[in-house]
PDB file of N, CA and C in Angstrom:
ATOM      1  N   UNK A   1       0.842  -1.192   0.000  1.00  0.00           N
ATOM      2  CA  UNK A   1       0.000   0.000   0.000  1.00  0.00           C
ATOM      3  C   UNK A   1       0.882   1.249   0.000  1.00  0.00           C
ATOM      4  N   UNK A   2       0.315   1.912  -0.794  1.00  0.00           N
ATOM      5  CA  UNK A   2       1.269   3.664  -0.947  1.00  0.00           C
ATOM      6  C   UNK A   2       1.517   4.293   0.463  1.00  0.00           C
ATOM      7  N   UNK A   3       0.430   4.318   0.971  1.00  0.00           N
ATOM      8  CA  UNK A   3       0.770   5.091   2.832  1.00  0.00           C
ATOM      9  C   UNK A   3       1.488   4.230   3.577  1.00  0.00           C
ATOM     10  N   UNK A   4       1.782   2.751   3.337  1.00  0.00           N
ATOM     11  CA  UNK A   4       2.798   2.151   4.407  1.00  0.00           C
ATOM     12  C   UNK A   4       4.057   2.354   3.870  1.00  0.00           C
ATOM     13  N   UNK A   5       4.363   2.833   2.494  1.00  0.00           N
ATOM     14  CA  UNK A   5       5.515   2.849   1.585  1.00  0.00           C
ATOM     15  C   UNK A   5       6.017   4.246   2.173  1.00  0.00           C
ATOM     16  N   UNK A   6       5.020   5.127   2.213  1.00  0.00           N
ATOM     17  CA  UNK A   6       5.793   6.666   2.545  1.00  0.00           C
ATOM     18  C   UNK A   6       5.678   6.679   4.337  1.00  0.00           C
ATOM     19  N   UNK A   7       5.343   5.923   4.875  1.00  0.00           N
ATOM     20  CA  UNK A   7       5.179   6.220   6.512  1.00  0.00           C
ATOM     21  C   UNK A   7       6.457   5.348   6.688  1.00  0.00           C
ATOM     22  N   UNK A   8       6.692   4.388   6.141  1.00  0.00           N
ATOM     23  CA  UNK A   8       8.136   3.326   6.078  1.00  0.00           C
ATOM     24  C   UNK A   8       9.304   4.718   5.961  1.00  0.00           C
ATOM     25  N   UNK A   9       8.912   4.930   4.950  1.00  0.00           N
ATOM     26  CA  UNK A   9      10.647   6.262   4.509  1.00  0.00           C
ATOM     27  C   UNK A   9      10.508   7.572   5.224  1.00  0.00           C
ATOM     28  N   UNK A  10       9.361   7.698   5.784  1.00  0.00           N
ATOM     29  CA  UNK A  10       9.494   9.024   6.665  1.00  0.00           C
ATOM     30  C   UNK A  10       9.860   8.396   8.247  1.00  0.00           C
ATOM     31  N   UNK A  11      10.073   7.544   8.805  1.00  0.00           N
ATOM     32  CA  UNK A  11      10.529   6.586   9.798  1.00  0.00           C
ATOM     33  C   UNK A  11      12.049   6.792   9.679  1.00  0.00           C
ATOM     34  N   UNK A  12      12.125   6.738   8.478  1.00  0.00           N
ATOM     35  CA  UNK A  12      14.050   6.839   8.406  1.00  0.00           C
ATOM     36  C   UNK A  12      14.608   8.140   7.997  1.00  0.00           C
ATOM     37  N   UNK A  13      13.715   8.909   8.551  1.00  0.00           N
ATOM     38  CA  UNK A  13      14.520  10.835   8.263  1.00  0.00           C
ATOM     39  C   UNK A  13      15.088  10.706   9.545  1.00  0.00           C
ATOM     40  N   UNK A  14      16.490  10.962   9.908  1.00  0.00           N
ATOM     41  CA  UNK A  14      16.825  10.884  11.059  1.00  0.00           C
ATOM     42  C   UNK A  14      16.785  12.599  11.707  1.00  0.00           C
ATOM     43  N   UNK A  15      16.868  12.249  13.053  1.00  0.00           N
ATOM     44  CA  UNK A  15      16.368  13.991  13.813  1.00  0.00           C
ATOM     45  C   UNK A  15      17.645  14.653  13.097  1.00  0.00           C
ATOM     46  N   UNK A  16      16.944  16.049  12.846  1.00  0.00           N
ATOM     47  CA  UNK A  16      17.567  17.145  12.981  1.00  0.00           C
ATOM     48  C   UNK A  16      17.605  17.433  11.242  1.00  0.00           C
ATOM     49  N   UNK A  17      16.848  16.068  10.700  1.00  0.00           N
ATOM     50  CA  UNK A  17      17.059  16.441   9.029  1.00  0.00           C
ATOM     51  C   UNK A  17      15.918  16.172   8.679  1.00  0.00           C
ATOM     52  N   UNK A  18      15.307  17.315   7.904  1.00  0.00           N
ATOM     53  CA  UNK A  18      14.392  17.207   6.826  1.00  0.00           C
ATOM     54  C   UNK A  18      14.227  16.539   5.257  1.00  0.00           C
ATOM     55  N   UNK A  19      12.898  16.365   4.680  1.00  0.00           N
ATOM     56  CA  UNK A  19      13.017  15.825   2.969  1.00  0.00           C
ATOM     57  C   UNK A  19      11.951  16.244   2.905  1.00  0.00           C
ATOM     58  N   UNK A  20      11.756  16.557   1.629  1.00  0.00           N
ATOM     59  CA  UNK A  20      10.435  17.292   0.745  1.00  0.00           C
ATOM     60  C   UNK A  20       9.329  16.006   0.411  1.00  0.00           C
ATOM     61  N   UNK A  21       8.504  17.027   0.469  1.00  0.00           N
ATOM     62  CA  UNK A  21       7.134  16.081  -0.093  1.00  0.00           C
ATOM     63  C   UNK A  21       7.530  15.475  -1.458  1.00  0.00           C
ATOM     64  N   UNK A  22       8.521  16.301  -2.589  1.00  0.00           N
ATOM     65  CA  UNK A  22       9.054  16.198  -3.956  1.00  0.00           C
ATOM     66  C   UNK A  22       9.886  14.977  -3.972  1.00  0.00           C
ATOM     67  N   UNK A  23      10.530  14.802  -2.807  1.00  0.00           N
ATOM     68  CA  UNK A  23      12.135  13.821  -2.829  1.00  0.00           C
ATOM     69  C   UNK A  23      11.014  12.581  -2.562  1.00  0.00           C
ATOM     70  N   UNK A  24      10.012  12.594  -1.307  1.00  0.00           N
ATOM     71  CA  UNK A  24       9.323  11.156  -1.007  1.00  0.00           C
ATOM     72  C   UNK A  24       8.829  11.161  -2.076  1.00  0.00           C
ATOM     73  N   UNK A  25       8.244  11.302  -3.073  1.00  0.00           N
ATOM     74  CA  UNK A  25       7.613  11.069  -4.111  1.00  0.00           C
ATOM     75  C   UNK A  25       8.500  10.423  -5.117  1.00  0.00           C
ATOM     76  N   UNK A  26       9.226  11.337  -5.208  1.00  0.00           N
ATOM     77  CA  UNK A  26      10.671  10.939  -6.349  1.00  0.00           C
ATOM     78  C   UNK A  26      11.076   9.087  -5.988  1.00  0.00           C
ATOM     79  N   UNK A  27      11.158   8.917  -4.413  1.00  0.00           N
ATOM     80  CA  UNK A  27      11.349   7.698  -3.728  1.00  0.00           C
ATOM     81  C   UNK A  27      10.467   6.767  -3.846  1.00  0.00           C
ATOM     82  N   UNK A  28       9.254   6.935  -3.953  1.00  0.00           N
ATOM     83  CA  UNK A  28       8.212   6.086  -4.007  1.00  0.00           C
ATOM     84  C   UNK A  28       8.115   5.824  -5.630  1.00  0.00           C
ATOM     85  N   UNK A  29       8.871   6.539  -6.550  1.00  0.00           N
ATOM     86  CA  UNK A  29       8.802   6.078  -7.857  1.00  0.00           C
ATOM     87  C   UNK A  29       8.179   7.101  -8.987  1.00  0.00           C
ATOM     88  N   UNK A  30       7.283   7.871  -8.825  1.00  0.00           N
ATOM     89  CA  UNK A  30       6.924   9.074  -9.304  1.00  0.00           C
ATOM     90  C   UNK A  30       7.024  10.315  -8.803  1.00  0.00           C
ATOM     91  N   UNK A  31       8.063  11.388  -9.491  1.00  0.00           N
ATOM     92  CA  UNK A  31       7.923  12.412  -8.576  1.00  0.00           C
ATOM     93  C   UNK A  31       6.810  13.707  -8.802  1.00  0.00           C
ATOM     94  N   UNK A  32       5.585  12.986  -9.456  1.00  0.00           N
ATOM     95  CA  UNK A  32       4.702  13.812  -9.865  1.00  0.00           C
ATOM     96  C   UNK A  32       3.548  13.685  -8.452  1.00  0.00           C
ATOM     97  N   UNK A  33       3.883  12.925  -7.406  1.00  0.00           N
ATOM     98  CA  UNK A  33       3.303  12.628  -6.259  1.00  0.00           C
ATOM     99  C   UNK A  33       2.845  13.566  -5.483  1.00  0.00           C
ATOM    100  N   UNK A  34       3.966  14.826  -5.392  1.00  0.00           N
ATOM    101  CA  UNK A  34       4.333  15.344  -4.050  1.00  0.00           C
ATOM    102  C   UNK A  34       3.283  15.185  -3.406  1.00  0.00           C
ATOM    103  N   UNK A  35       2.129  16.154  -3.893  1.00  0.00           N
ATOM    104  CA  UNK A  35       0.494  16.305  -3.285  1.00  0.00           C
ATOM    105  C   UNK A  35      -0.027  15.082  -2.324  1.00  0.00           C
ATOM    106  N   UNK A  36      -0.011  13.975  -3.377  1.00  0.00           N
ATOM    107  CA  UNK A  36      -0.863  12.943  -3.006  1.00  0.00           C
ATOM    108  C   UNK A  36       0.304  12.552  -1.907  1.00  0.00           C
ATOM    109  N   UNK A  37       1.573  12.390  -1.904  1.00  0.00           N
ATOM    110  CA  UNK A  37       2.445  12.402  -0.232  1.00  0.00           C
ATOM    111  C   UNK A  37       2.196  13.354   0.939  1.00  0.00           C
ATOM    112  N   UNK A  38       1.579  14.674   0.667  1.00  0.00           N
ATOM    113  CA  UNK A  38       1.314  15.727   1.239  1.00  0.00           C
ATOM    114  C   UNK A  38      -0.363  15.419   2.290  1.00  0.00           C
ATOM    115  N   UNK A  39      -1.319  15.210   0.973  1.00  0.00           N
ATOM    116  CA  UNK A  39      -2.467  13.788   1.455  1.00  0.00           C
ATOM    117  C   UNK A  39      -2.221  12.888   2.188  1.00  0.00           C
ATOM    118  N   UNK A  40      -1.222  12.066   2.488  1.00  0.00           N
ATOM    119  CA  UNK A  40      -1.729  10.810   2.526  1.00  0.00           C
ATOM    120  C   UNK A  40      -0.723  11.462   4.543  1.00  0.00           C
ATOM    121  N   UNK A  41       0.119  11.809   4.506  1.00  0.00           N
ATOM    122  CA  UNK A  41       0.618  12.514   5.676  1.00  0.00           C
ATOM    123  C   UNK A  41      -0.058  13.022   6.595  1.00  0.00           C
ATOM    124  N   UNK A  42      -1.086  13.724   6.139  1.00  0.00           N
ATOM    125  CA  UNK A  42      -2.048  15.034   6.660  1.00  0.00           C
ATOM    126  C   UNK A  42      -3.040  13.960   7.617  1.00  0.00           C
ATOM    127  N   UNK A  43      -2.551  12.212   7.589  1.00  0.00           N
ATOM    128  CA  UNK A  43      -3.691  11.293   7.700  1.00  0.00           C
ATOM    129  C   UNK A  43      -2.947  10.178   8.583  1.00  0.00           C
ATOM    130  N   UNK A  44      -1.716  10.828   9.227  1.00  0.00           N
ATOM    131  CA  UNK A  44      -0.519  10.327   9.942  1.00  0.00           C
ATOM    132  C   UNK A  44      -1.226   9.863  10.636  1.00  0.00           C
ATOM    133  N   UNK A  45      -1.618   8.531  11.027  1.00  0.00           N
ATOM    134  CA  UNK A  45      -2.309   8.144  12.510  1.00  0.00           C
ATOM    135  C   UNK A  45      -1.105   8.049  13.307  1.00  0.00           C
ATOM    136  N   UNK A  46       0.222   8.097  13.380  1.00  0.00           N
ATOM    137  CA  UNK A  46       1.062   8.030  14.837  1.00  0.00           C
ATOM    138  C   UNK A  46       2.346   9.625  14.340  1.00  0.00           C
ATOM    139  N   UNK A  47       1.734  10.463  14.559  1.00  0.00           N
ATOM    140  CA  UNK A  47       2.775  11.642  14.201  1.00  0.00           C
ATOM    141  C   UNK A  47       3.810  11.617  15.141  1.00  0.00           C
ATOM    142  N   UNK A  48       4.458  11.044  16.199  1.00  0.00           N
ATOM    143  CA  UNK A  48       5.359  11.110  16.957  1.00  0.00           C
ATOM    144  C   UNK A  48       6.075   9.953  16.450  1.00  0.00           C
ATOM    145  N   UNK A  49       5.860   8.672  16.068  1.00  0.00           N
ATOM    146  CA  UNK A  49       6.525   7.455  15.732  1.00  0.00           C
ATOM    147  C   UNK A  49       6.340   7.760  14.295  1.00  0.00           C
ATOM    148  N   UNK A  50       5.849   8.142  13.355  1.00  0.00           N
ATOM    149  CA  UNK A  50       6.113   8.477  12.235  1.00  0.00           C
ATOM    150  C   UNK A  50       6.206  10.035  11.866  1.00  0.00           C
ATOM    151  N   UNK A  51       7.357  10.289  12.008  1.00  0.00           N
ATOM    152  CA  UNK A  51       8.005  11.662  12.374  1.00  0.00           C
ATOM    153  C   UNK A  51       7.462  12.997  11.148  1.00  0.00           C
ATOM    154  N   UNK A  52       5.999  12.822  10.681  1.00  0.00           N
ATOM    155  CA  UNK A  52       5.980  13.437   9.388  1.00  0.00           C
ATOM    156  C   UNK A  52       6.446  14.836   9.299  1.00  0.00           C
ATOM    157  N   UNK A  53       6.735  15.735  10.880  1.00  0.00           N
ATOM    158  CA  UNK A  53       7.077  16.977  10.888  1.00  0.00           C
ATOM    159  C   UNK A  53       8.193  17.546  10.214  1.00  0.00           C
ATOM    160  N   UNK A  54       8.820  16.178   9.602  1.00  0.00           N
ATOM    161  CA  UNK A  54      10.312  16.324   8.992  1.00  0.00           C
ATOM    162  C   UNK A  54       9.916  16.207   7.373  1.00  0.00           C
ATOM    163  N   UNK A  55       9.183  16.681   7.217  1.00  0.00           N
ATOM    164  CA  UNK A  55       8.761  16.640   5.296  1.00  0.00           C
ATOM    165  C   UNK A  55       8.103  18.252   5.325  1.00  0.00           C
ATOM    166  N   UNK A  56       9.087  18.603   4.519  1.00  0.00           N
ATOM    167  CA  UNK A  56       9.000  20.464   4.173  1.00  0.00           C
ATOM    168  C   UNK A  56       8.738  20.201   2.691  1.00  0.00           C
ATOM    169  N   UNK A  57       8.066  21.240   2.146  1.00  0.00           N
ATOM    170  CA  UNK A  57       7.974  22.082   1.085  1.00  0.00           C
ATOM    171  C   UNK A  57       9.385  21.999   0.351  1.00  0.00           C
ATOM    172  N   UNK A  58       9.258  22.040  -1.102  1.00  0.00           N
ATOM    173  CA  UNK A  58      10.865  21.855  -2.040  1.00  0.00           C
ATOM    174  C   UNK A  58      11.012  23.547  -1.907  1.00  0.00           C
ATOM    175  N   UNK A  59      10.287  24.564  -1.160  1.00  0.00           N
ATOM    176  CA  UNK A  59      11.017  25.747  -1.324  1.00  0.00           C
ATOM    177  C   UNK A  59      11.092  25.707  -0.124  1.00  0.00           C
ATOM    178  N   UNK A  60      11.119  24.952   1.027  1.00  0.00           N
ATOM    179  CA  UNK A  60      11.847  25.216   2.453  1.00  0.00           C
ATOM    180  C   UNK A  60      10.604  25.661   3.200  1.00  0.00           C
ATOM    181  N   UNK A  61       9.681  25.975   2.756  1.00  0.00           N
ATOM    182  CA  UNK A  61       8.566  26.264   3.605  1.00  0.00           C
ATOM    183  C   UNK A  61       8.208  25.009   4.291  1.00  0.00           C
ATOM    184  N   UNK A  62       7.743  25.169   5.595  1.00  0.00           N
ATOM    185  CA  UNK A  62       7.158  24.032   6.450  1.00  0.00           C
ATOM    186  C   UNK A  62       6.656  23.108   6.093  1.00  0.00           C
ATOM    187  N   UNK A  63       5.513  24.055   5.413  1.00  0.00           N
ATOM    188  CA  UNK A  63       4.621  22.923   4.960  1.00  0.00           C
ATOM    189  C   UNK A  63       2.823  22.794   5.900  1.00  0.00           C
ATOM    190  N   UNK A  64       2.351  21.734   5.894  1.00  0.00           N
ATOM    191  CA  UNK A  64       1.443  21.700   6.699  1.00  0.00           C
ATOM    192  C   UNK A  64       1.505  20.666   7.965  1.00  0.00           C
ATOM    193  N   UNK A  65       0.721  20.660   8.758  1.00  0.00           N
ATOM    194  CA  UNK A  65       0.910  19.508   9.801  1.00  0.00           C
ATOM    195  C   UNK A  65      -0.354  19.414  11.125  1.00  0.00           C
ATOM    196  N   UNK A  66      -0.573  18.242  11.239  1.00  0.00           N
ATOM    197  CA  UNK A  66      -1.543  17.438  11.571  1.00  0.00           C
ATOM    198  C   UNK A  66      -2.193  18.312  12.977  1.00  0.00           C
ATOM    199  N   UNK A  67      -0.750  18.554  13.852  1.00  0.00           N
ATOM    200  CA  UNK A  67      -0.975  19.325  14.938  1.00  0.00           C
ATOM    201  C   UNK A  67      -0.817  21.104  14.834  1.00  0.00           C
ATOM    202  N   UNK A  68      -1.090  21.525  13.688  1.00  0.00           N
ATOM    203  CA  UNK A  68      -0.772  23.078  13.044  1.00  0.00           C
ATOM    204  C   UNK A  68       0.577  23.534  13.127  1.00  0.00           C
ATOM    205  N   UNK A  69       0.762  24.254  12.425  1.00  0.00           N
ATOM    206  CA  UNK A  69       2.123  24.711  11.837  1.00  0.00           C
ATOM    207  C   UNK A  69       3.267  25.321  12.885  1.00  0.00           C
ATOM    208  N   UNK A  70       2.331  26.050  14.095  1.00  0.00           N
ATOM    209  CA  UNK A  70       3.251  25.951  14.978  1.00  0.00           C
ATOM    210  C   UNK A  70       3.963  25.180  15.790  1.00  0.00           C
ATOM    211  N   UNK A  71       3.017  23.742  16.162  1.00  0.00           N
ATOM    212  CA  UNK A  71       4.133  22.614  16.591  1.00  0.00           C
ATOM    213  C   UNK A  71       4.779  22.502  15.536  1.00  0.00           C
ATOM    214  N   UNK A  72       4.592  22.617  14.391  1.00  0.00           N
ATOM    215  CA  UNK A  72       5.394  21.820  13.037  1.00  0.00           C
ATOM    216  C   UNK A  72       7.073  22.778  13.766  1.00  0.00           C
ATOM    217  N   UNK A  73       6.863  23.612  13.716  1.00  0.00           N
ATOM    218  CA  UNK A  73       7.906  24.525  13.383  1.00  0.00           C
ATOM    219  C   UNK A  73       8.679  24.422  15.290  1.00  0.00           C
ATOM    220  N   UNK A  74       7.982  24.110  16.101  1.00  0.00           N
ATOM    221  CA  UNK A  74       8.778  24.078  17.170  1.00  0.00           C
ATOM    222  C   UNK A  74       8.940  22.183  17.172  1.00  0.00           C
ATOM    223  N   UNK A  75       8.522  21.959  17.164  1.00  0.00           N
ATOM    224  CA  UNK A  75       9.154  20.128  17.016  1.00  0.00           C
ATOM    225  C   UNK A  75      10.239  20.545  15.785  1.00  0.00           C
ATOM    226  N   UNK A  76      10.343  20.983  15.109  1.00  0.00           N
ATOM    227  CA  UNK A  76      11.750  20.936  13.867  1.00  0.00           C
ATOM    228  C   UNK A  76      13.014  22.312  14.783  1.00  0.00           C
ATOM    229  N   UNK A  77      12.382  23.080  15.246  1.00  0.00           N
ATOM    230  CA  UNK A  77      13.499  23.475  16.044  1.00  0.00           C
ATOM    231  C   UNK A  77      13.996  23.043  17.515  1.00  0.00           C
ATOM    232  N   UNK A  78      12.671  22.156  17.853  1.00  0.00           N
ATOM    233  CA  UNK A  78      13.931  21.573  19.214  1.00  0.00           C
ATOM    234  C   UNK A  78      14.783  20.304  18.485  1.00  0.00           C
ATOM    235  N   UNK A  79      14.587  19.934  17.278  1.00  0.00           N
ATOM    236  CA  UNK A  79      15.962  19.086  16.943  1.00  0.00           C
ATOM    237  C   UNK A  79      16.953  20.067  15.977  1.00  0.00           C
ATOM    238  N   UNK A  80      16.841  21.189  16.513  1.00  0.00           N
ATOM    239  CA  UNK A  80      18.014  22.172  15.928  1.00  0.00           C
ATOM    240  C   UNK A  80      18.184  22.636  14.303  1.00  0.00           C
ATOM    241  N   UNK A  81      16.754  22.185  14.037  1.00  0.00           N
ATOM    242  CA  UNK A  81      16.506  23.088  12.694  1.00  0.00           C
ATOM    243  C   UNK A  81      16.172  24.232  12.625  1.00  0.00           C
ATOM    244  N   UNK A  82      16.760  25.243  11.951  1.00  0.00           N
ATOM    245  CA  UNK A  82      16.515  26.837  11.663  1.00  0.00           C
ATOM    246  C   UNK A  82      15.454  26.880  11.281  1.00  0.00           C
ATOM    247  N   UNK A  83      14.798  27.593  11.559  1.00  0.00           N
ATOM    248  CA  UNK A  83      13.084  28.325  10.639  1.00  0.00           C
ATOM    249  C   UNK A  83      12.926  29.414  10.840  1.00  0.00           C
ATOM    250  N   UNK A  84      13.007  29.775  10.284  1.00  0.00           N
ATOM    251  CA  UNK A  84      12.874  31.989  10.183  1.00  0.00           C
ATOM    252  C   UNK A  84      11.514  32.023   9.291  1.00  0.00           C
ATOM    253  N   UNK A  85      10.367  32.487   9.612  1.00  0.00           N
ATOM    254  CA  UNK A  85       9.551  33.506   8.998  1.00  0.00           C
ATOM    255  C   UNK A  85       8.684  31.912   8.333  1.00  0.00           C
ATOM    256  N   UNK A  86       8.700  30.933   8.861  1.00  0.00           N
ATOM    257  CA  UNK A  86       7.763  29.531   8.548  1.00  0.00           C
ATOM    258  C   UNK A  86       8.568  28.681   7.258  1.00  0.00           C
ATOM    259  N   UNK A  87      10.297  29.299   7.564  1.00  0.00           N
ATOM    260  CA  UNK A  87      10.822  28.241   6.070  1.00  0.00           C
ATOM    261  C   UNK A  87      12.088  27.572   6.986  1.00  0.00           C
ATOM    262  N   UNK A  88      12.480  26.590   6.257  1.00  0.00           N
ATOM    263  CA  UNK A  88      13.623  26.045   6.889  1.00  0.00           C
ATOM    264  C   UNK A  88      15.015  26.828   6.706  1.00  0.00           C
ATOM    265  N   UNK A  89      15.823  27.573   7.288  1.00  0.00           N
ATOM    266  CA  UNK A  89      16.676  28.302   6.801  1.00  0.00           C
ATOM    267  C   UNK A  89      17.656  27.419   6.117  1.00  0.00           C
ATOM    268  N   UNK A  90      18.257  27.969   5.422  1.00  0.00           N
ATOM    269  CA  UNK A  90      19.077  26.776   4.445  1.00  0.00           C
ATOM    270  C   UNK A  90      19.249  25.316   4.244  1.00  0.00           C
ATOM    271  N   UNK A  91      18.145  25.083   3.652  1.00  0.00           N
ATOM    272  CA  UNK A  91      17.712  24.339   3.217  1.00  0.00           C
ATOM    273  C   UNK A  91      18.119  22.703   2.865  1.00  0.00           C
ATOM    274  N   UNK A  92      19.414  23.207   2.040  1.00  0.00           N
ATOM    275  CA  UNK A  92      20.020  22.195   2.026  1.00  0.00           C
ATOM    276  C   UNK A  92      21.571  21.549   2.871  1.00  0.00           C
ATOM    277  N   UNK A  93      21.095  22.563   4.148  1.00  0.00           N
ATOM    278  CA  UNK A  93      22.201  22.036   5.231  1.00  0.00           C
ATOM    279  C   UNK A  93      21.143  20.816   6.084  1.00  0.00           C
ATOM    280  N   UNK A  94      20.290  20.642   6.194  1.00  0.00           N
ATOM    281  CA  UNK A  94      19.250  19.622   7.113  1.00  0.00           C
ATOM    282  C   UNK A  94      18.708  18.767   6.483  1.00  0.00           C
ATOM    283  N   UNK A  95      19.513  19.065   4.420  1.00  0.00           N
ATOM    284  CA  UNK A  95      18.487  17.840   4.229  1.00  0.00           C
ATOM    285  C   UNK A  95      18.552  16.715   3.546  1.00  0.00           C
ATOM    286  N   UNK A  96      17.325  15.733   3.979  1.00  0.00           N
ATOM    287  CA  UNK A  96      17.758  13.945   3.847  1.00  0.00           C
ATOM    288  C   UNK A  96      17.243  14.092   2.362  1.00  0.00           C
ATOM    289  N   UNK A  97      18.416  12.949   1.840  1.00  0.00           N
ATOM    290  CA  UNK A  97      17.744  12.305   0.186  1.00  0.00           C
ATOM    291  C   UNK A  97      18.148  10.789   0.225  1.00  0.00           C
ATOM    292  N   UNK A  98      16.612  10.976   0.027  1.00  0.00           N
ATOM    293  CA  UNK A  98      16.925   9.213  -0.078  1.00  0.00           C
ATOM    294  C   UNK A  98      17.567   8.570  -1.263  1.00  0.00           C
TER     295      UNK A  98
END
């Protein structure tokens, strides 16, 4: 099933690093996905054991999240990710590719 495929690879973002809705998609085999990865997230039944707070936007923006954007953004900075103004600050210092 597609949601055990992307809840499997968002399990292995390790703390303190982010990946785009674009890259899980790209991973799952189409990277015309992002959305439907963005969907199927928004539907996280264990958001603490499946860490989805770690899947940003391909322009560094947050993104959305289950518990609203402000836990999003303080769960990604107590594992020492930058976020200025709701984006990840440089972007590609935090982030995972699978």
């Amino acid at each position: 099933m597609l949601a055990e495929k992307i809840f499997s690879l968002v399990k292995q973002i390790p703390k303190g690093k982010v990946t785009t809705y674009a890259e899980l998609a790209k991973a799952i085999g189409n990277k015309k996905l992002a959305r439907v990865v963005g969907r199927i997230l928004s539907k996280n039944p264990k958001p603490i054991e499946i860490p989805c707070h770690r899947v940003v936007r391909s322009d560094g923006g947050v993104g959305g999240y289950k518990w609203g954007v402000i836990k999003k953004i303080e769960l990604l900075r107590n594992e020492g990710i930058e976020v200025k103004n709701g984006k990840i600050v440089k972007l590609e210092k935090y982030f995972y590719r699978f």
